[in-house]
Each structure stands twice: as C-alpha cells, then as structure tokens.
C-alpha atoms as a PDB file:
ATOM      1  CA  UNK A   1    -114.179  -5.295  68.202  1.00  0.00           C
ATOM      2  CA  UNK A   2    -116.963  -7.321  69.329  1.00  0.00           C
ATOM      3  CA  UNK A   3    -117.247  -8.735  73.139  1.00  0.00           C
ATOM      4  CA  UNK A   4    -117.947 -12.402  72.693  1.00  0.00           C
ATOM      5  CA  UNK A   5    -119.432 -14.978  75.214  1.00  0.00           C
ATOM      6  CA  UNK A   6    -118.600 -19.051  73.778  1.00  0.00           C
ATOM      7  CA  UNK A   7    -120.372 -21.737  75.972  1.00  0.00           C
ATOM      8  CA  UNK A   8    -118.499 -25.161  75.505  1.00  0.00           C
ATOM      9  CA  UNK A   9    -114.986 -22.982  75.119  1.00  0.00           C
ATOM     10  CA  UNK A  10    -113.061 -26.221  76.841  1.00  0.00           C
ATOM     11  CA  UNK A  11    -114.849 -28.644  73.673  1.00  0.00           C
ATOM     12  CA  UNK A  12    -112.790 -28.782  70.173  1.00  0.00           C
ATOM     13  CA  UNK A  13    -115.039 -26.932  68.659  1.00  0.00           C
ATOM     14  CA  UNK A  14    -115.655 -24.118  71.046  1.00  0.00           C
ATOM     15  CA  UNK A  15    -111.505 -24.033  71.946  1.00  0.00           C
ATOM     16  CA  UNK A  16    -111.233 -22.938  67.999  1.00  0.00           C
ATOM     17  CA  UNK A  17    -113.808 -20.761  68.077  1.00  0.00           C
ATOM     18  CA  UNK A  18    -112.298 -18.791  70.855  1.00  0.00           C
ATOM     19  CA  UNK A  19    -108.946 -18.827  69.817  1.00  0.00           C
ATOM     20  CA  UNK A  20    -109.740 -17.113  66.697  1.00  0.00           C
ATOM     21  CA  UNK A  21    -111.891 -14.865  68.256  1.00  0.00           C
ATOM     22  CA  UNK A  22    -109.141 -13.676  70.282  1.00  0.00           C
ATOM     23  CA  UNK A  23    -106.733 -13.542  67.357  1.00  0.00           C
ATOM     24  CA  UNK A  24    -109.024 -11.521  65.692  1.00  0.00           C
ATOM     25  CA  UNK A  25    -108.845  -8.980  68.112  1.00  0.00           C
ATOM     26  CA  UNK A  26    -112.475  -9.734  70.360  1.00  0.00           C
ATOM     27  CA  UNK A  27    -112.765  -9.868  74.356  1.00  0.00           C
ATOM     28  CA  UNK A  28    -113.403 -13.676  74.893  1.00  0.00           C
ATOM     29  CA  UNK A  29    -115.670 -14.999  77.922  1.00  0.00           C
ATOM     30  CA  UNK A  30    -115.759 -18.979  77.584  1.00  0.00           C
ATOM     31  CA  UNK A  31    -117.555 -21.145  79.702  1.00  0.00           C
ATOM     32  CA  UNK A  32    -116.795 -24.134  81.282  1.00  0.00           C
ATOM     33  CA  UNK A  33    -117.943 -26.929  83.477  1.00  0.00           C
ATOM     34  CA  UNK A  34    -114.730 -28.994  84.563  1.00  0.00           C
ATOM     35  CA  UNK A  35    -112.142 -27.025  86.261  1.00  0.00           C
ATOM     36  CA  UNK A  36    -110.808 -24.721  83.135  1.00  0.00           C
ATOM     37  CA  UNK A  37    -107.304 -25.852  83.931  1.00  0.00           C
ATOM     38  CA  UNK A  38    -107.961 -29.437  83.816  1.00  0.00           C
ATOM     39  CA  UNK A  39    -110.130 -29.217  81.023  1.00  0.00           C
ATOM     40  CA  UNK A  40    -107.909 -27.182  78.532  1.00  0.00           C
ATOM     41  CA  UNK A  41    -104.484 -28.939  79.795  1.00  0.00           C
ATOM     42  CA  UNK A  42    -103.708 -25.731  80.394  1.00  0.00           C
ATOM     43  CA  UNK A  43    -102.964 -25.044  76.387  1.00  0.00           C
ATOM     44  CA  UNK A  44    -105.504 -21.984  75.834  1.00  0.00           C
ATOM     45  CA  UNK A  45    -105.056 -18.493  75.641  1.00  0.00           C
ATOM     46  CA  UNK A  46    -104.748 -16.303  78.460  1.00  0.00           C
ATOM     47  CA  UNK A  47    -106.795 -13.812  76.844  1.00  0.00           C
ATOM     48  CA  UNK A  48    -109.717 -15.809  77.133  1.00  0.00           C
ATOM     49  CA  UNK A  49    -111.723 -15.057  80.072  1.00  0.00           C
ATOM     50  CA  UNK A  50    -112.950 -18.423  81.893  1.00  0.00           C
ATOM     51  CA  UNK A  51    -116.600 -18.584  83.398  1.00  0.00           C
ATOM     52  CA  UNK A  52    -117.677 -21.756  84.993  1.00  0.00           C
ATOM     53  CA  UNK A  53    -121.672 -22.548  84.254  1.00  0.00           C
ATOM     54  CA  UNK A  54    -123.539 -25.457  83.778  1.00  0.00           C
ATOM     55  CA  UNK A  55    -125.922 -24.249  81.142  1.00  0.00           C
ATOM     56  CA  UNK A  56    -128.817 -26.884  82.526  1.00  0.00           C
ATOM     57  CA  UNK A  57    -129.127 -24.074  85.021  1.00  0.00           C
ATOM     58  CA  UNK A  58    -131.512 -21.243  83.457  1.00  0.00           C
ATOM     59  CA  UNK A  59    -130.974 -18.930  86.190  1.00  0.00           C
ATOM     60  CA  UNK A  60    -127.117 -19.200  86.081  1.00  0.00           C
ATOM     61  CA  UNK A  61    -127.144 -18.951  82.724  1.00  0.00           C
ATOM     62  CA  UNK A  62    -129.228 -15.569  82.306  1.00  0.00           C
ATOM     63  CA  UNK A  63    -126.740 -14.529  85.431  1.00  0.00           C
ATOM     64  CA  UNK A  64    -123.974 -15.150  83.125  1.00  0.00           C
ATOM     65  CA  UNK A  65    -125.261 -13.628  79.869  1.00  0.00           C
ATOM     66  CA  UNK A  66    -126.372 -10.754  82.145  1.00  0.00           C
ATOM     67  CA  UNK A  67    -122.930  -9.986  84.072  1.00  0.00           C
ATOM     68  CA  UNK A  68    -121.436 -10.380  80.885  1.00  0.00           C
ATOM     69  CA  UNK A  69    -123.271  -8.262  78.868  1.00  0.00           C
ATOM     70  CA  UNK A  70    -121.861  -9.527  75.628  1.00  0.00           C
ATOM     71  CA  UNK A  71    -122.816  -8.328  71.878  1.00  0.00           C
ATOM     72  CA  UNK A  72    -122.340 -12.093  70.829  1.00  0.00           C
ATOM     73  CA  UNK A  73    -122.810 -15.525  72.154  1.00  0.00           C
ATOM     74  CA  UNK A  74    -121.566 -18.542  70.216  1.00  0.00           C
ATOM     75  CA  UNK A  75    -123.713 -21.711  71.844  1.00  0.00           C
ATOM     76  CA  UNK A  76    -121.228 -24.228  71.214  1.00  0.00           C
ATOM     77  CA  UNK A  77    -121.979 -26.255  74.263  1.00  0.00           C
ATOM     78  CA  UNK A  78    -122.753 -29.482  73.921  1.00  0.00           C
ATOM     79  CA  UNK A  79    -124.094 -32.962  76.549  1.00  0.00           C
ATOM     80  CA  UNK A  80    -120.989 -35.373  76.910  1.00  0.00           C
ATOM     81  CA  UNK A  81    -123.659 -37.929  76.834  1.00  0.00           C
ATOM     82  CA  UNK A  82    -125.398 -37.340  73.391  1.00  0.00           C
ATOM     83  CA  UNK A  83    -128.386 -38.443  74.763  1.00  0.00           C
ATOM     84  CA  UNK A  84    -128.175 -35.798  77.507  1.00  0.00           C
ATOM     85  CA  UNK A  85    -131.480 -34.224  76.488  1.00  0.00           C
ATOM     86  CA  UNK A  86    -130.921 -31.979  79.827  1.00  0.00           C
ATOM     87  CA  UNK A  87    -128.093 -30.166  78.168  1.00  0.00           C
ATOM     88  CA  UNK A  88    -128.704 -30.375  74.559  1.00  0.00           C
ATOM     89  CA  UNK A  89    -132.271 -29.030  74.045  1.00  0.00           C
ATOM     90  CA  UNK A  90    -133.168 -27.766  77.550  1.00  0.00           C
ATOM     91  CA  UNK A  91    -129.866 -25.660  77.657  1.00  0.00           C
ATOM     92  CA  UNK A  92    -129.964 -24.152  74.303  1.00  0.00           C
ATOM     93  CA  UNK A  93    -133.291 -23.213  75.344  1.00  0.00           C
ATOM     94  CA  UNK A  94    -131.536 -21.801  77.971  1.00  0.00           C
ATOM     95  CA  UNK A  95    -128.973 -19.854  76.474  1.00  0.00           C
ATOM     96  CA  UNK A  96    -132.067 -18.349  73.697  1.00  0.00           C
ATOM     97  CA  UNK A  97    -134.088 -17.258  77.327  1.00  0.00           C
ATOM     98  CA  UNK A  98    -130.599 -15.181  78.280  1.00  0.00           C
ATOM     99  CA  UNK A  99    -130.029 -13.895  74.894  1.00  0.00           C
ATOM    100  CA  UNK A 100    -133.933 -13.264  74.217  1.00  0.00           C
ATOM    101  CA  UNK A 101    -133.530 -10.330  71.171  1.00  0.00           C
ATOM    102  CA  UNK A 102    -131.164  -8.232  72.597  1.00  0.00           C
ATOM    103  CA  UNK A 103    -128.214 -10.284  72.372  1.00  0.00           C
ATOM    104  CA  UNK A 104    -127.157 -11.729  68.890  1.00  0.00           C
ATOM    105  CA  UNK A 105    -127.023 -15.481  69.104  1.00  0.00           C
ATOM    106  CA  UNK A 106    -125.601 -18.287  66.802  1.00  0.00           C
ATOM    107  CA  UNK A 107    -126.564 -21.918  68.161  1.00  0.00           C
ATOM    108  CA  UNK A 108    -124.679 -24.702  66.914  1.00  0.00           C
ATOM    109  CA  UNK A 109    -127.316 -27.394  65.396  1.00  0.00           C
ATOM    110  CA  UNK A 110    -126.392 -31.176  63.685  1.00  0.00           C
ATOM    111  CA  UNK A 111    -127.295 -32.759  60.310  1.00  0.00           C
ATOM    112  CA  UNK A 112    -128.478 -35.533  62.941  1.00  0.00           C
ATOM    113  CA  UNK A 113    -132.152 -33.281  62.848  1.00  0.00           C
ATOM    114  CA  UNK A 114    -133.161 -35.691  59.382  1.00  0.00           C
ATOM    115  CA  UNK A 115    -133.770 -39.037  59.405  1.00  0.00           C
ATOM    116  CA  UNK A 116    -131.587 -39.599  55.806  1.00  0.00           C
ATOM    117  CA  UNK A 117    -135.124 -41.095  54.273  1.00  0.00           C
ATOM    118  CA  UNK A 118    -135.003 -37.948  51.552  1.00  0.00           C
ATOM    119  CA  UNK A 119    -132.709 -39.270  48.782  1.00  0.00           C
ATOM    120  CA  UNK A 120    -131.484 -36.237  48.213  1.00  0.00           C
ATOM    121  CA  UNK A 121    -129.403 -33.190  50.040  1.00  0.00           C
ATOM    122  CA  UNK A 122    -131.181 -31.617  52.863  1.00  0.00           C
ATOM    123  CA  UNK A 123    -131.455 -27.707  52.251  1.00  0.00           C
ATOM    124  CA  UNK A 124    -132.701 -25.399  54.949  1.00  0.00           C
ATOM    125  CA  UNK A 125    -136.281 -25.389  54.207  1.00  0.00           C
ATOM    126  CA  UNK A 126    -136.238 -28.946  55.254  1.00  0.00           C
ATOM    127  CA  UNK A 127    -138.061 -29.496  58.702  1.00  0.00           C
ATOM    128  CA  UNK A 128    -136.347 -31.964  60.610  1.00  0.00           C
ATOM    129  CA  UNK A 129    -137.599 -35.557  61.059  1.00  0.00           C
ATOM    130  CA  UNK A 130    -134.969 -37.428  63.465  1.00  0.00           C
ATOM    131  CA  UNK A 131    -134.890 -41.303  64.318  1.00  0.00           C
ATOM    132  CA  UNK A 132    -132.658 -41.359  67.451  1.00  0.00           C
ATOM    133  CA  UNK A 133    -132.515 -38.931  70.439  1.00  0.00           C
ATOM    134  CA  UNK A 134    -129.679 -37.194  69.988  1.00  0.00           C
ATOM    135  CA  UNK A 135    -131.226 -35.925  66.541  1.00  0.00           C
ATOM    136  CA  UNK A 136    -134.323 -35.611  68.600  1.00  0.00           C
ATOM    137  CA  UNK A 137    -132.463 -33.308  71.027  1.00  0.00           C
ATOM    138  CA  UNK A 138    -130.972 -30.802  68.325  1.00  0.00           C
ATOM    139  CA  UNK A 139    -134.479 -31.080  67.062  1.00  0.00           C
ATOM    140  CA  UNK A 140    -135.871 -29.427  69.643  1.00  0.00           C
ATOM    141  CA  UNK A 141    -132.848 -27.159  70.517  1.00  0.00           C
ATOM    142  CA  UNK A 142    -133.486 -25.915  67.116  1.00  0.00           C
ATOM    143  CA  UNK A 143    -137.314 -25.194  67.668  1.00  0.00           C
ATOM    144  CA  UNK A 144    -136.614 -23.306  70.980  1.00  0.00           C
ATOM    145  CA  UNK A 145    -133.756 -21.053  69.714  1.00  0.00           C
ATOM    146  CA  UNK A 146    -136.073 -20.412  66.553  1.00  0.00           C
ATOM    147  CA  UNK A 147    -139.068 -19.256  68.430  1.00  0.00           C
ATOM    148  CA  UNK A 148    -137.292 -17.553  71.610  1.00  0.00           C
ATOM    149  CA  UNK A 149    -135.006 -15.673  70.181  1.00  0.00           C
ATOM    150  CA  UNK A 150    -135.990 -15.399  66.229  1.00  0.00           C
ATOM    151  CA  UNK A 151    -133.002 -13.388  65.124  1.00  0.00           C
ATOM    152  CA  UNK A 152    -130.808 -16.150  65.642  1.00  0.00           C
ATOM    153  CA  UNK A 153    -128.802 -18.025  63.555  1.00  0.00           C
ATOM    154  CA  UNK A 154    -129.134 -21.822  63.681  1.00  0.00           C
ATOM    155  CA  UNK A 155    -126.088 -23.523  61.912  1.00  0.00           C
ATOM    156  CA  UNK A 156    -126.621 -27.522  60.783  1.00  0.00           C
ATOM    157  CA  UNK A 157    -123.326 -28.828  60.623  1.00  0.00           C
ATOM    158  CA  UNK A 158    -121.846 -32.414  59.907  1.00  0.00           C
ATOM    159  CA  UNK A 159    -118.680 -34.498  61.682  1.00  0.00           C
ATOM    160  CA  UNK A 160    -116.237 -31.863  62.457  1.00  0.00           C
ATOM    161  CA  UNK A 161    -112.537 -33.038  62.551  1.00  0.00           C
ATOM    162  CA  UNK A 162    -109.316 -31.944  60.828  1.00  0.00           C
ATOM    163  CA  UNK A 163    -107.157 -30.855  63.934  1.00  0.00           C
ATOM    164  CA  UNK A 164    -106.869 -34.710  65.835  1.00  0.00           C
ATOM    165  CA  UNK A 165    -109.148 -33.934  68.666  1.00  0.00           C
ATOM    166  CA  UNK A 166    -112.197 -34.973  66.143  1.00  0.00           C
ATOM    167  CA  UNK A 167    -115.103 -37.716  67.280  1.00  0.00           C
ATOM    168  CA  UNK A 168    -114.475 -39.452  64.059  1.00  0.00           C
ATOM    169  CA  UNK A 169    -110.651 -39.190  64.713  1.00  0.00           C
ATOM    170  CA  UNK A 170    -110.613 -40.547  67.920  1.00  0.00           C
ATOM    171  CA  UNK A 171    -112.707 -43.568  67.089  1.00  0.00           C
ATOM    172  CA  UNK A 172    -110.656 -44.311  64.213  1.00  0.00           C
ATOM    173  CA  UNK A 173    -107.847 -44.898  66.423  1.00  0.00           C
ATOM    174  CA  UNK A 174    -108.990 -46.758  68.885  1.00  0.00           C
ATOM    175  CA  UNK A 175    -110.152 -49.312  66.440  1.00  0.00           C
ATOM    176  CA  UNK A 176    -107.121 -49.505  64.351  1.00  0.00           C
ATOM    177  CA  UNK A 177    -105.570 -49.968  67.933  1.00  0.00           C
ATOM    178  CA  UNK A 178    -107.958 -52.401  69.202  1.00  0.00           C
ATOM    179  CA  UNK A 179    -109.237 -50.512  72.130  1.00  0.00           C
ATOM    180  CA  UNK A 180    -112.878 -50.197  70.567  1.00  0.00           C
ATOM    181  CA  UNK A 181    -114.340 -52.850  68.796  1.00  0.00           C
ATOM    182  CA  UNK A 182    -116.495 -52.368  65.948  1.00  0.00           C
ATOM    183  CA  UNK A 183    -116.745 -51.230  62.093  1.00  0.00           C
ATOM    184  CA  UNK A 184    -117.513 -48.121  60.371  1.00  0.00           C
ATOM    185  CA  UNK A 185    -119.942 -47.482  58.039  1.00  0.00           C
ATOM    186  CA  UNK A 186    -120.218 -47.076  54.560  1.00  0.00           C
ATOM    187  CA  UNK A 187    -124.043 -46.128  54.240  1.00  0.00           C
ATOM    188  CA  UNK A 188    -123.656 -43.567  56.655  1.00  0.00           C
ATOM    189  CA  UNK A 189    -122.979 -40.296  54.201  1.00  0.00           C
ATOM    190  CA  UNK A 190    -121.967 -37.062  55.705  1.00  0.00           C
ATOM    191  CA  UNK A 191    -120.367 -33.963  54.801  1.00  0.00           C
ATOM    192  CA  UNK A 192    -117.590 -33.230  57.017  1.00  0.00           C
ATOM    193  CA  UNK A 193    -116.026 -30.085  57.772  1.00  0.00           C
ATOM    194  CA  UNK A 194    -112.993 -28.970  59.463  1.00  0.00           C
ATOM    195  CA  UNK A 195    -113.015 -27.530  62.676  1.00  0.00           C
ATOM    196  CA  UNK A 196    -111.359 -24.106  61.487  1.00  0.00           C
ATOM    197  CA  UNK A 197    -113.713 -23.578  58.698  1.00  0.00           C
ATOM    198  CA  UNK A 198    -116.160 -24.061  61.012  1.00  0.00           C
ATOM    199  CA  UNK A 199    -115.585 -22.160  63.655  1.00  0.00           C
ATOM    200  CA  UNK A 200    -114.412 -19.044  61.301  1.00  0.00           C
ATOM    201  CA  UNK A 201    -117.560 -19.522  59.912  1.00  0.00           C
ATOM    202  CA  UNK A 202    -119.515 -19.164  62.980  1.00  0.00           C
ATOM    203  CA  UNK A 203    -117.462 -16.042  63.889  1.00  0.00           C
ATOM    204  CA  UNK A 204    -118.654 -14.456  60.515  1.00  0.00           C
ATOM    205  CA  UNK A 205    -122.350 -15.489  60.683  1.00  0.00           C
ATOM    206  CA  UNK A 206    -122.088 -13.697  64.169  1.00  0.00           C
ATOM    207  CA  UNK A 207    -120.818 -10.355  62.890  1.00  0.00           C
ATOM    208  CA  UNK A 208    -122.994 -10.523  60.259  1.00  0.00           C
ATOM    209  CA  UNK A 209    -127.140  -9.758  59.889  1.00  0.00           C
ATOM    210  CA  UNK A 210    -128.235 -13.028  58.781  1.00  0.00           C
ATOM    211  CA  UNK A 211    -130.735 -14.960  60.727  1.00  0.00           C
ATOM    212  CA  UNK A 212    -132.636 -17.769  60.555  1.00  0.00           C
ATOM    213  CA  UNK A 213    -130.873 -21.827  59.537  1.00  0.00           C
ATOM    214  CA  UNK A 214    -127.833 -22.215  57.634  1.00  0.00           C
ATOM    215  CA  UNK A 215    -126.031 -25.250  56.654  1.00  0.00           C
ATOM    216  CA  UNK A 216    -122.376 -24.726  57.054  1.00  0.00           C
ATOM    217  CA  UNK A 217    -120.681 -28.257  56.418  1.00  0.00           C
ATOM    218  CA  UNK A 218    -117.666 -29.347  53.784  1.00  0.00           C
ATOM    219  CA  UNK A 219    -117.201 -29.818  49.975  1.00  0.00           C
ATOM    220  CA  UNK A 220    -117.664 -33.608  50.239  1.00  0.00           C
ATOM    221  CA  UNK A 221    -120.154 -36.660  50.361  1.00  0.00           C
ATOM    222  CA  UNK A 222    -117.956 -39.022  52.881  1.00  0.00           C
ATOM    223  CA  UNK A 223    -119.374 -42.132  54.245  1.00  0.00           C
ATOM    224  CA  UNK A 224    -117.646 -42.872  58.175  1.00  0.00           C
ATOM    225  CA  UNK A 225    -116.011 -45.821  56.703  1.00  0.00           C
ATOM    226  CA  UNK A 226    -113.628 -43.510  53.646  1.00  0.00           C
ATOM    227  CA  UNK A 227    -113.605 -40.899  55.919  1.00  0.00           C
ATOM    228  CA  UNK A 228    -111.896 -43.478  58.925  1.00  0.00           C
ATOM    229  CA  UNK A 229    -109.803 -44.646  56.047  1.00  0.00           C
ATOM    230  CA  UNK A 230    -108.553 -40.821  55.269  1.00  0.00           C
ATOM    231  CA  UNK A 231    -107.935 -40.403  58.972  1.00  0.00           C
ATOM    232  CA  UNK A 232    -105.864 -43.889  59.201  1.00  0.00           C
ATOM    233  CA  UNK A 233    -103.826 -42.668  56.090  1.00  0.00           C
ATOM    234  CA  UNK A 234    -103.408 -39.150  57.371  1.00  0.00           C
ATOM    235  CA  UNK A 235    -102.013 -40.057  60.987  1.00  0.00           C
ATOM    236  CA  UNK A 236     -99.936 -42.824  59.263  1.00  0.00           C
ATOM    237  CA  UNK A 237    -102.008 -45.943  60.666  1.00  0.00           C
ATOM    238  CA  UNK A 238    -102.893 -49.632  59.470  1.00  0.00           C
ATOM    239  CA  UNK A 239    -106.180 -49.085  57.205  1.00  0.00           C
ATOM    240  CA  UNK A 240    -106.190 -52.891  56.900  1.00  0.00           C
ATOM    241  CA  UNK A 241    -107.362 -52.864  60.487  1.00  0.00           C
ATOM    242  CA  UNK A 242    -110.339 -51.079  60.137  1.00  0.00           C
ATOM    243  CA  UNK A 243    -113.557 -53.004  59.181  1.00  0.00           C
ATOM    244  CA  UNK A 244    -116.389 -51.696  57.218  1.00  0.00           C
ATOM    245  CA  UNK A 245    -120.244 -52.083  57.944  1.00  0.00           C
ATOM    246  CA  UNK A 246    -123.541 -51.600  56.471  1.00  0.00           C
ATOM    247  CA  UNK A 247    -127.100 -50.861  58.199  1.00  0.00           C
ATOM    248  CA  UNK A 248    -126.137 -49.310  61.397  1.00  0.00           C
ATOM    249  CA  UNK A 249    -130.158 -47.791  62.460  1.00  0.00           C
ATOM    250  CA  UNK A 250    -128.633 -44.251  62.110  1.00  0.00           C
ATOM    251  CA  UNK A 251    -129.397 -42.232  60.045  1.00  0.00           C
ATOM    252  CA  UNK A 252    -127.911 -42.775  55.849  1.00  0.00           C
ATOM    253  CA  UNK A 253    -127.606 -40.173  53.836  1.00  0.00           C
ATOM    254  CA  UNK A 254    -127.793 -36.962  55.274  1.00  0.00           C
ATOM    255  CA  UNK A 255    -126.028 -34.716  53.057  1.00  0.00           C
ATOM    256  CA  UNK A 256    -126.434 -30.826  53.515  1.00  0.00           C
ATOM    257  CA  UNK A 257    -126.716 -28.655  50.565  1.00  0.00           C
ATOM    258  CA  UNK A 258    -124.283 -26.004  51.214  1.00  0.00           C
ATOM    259  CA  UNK A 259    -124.943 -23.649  48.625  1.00  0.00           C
ATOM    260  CA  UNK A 260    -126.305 -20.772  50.814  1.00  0.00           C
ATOM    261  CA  UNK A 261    -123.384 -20.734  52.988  1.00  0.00           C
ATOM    262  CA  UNK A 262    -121.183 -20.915  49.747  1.00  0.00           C
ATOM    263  CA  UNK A 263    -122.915 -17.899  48.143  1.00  0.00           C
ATOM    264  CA  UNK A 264    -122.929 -16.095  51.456  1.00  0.00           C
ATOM    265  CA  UNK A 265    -119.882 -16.436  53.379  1.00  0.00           C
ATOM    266  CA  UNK A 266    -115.960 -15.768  52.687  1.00  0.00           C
ATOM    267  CA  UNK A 267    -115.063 -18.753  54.513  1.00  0.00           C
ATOM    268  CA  UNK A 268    -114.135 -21.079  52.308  1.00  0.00           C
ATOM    269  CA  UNK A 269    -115.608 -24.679  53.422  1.00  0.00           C
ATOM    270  CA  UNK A 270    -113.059 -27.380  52.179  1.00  0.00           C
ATOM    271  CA  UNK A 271    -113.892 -30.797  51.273  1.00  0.00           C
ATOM    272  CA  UNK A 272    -112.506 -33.720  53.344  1.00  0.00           C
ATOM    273  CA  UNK A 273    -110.580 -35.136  50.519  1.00  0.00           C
ATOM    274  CA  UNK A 274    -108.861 -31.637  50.585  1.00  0.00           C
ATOM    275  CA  UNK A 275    -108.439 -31.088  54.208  1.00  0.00           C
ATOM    276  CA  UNK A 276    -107.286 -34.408  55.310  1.00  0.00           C
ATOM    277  CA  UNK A 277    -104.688 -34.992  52.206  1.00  0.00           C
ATOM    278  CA  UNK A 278    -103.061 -31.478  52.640  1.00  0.00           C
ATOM    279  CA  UNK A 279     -99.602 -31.105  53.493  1.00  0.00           C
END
C-alpha cells in the first residue's frame, strides 16, 4: 500500500480521489485551505489525514511534501477563482519543486489548454494554444510540471460531474431555478467524465510507470447545452427552462481523443449519455 498526499482533498474531485484511496487500502494526507471541518461538512473519512496548506506558498508546500514523505501526490488543487493564476500555474509549479524526481506526481490539467480552432480531437501530441486565462493558467501549469519534474504524469481532462457536486450541475440548477441568468451552449463540445472514473483513473496512472500527458475524459461529444439538458432530466427538473446559446468566446470544440487512456488503463471511462441515464 502506497502513502498518498491529495492537494485540493476538500474539492469534488480531490474528496473522490481520497476516498477511494482510502478504500483501497492507502494512508491518505489531504490538504486543505478552509477549516477541514467546514469545508467537508464534516462527511469525509476519518482515515484521511487533514493538512492545511495554501499551495501559493512554495516553502510550505516543500515543508509539506517533505514532513510527509509520501510515494504519491495527486495535485488536484485547484484556484476558486479560475482566473487565479497565483494558484493554478504558480502552485502546480509548486507542488513539481516539492516533488522534483523523487516523488511520483500526477497533476491534474484541463481540455481548456486548446483554443477548439483544430476541427478535429485533440490527442496528446497537441501543444496547447489557449484563448482565455484560465486555459492560459493550465497552460503553463502544464509546462512547469513537464520540465520540473519530467516523470510526471499530466492528465487533460474535460467537465467532471456525475455525483451532484459538478460545475456543470450546479449551474444547471440555478438556471432552471432562476438564481443565475443565462443560456448554455450548444457550440461548446466537451467530453465529460464522471468524477469516479476520474479519480480511479488518476489513482491507477499513479501506481503505474507511465509518464508524460494523457487524456483521460468520457465516451461522449456533449455540447453544455445537451449535457444541462441530461442533468435537468436526471435530477427531475423543468428542461423547458433552460435556454440555449451559440458563440460564447470560449473555446468550441475541444474534444480529447481518448484512445491512449482506453488502450492503457482498466478504468473504464463512461460516456455521459451512459453515466447520467443510469439507474
């Protein structure tokens, strides 16, 4: 069993990484920023060691890693601002500094690194070209973690939902429900996945000896308009309330060919129209 540290272990993503972890049998350190208490409602394992850090802090974070001393570390941290450059590109260069070669490291990266200009999927050879800051951001993160700590794995990934505490699911109720105003839209492709493929996948890509970038997203092309509409169906709410857009400045299509992970890992990545229709 493998001693794993998870920065962002309070964020959806980073919760399921952790809890899985811990099912599987691993010591779990996660870090936190916000009290852990208030930040996890209190709902998280008690097998999962808390560590407060602020991964904007380079010394505190090679502290960490250091007093730690952990064979793993899942960078799953992420700016609650997504234009917090600070956190997202200066703290995963952070975490790579800590890690350096001695520690394994999987960084968590975005399909938000293209611009959606290629008219076709994006495979890892692609080099990233983004048009907004928070692709910028990953961008960067990406080129840090890459050349710090080059036995790294860097995993693009797409909208991540499936368990309720989703982006994508939260905005689709709030403007079914009026509290957000605004449309979804249906130029914007993606491939979603669901936050427990995802996060078992991470867990595999660390115990394994691949390095280097990996796209790990779902099945299926989704534009954010079908996908709010899958949402709205799943959780029972009025579809007819949500509006659809075109030509939001983001970026289109940024599909990610998944056929390395598929040929690589056990995980099986579902498709949206599988994961949100089940049951």
């Amino acid at each position: 069993m493998a001693r794993i540290l998870i920065t962002g272990a309070t964020g959806s993503l980073g919760r399921r990484v952790a809890a899985l972890a811990v099912a599987a049998g691993h010591t779990v350190l996660g870090t936190h920023v916000r009290p852990w208490i208030e930040a996890v409602g209190g709902g998280v394992s008690p097998a999962i060691s808390p560590v407060r850090l602020d991964i904007r802090d380079r010394e505190a974070v090679q502290d960490v890693v250091d007093a730690a001393a952990p064979d793993l570390v899942i960078h799953a941290a992420a700016g609650r601002d997504r234009n917090d450059w600070v956190t997202n590109a200066d703290g995963a260069a952070n975490v790579a500094l800590a890690c350096g070669e001695r520690v394994r490291l999987v960084h968590v990266s975005s399909d938000a690194v293209f611009s959606g200009r290629a008219g076709r999927e994006y495979t890892e050879a692609d080099r990233p070209d983004p048009i907004y800051p928070y692709g910028a951001a990953k961008a960067a993160a990406e080129t840090a973690v890459r050349a710090i700590a080059p036995g790294a794995v860097v995993v693009r990934t797409s909208l991540i939902l499936g368990d309720g505490n989703g982006g994508h699911e939260h905005l689709t109720h709030d403007l079914v429900a009026g509290r957000a105003d605004g449309a979804l839209f249906t130029d914007e492709i993606r491939r979603p996945v669901h936050v427990d493929d995802l996060a078992d996948a991470l867990l595999e890509l660390g115990a394994g000896d691949f390095r280097g970038v990996i796209n790990v997203a779902g099945a299926d092309p989704v534009s954010r308009y079908d996908l709010g509409v899958l949402v709205a169906e799943r959780d029972g709410l009025d579809v007819g309330k949500l509006r659809s857009a075109s030509g939001s400045g983001r970026p289109g299509d940024i599909r990610l060919d998944v056929g390395l992970a598929s040929g690589l890992l056990h995980t099986r990545l579902r498709g949206a129209y599988e994961f949100m229709r089940a049951g």
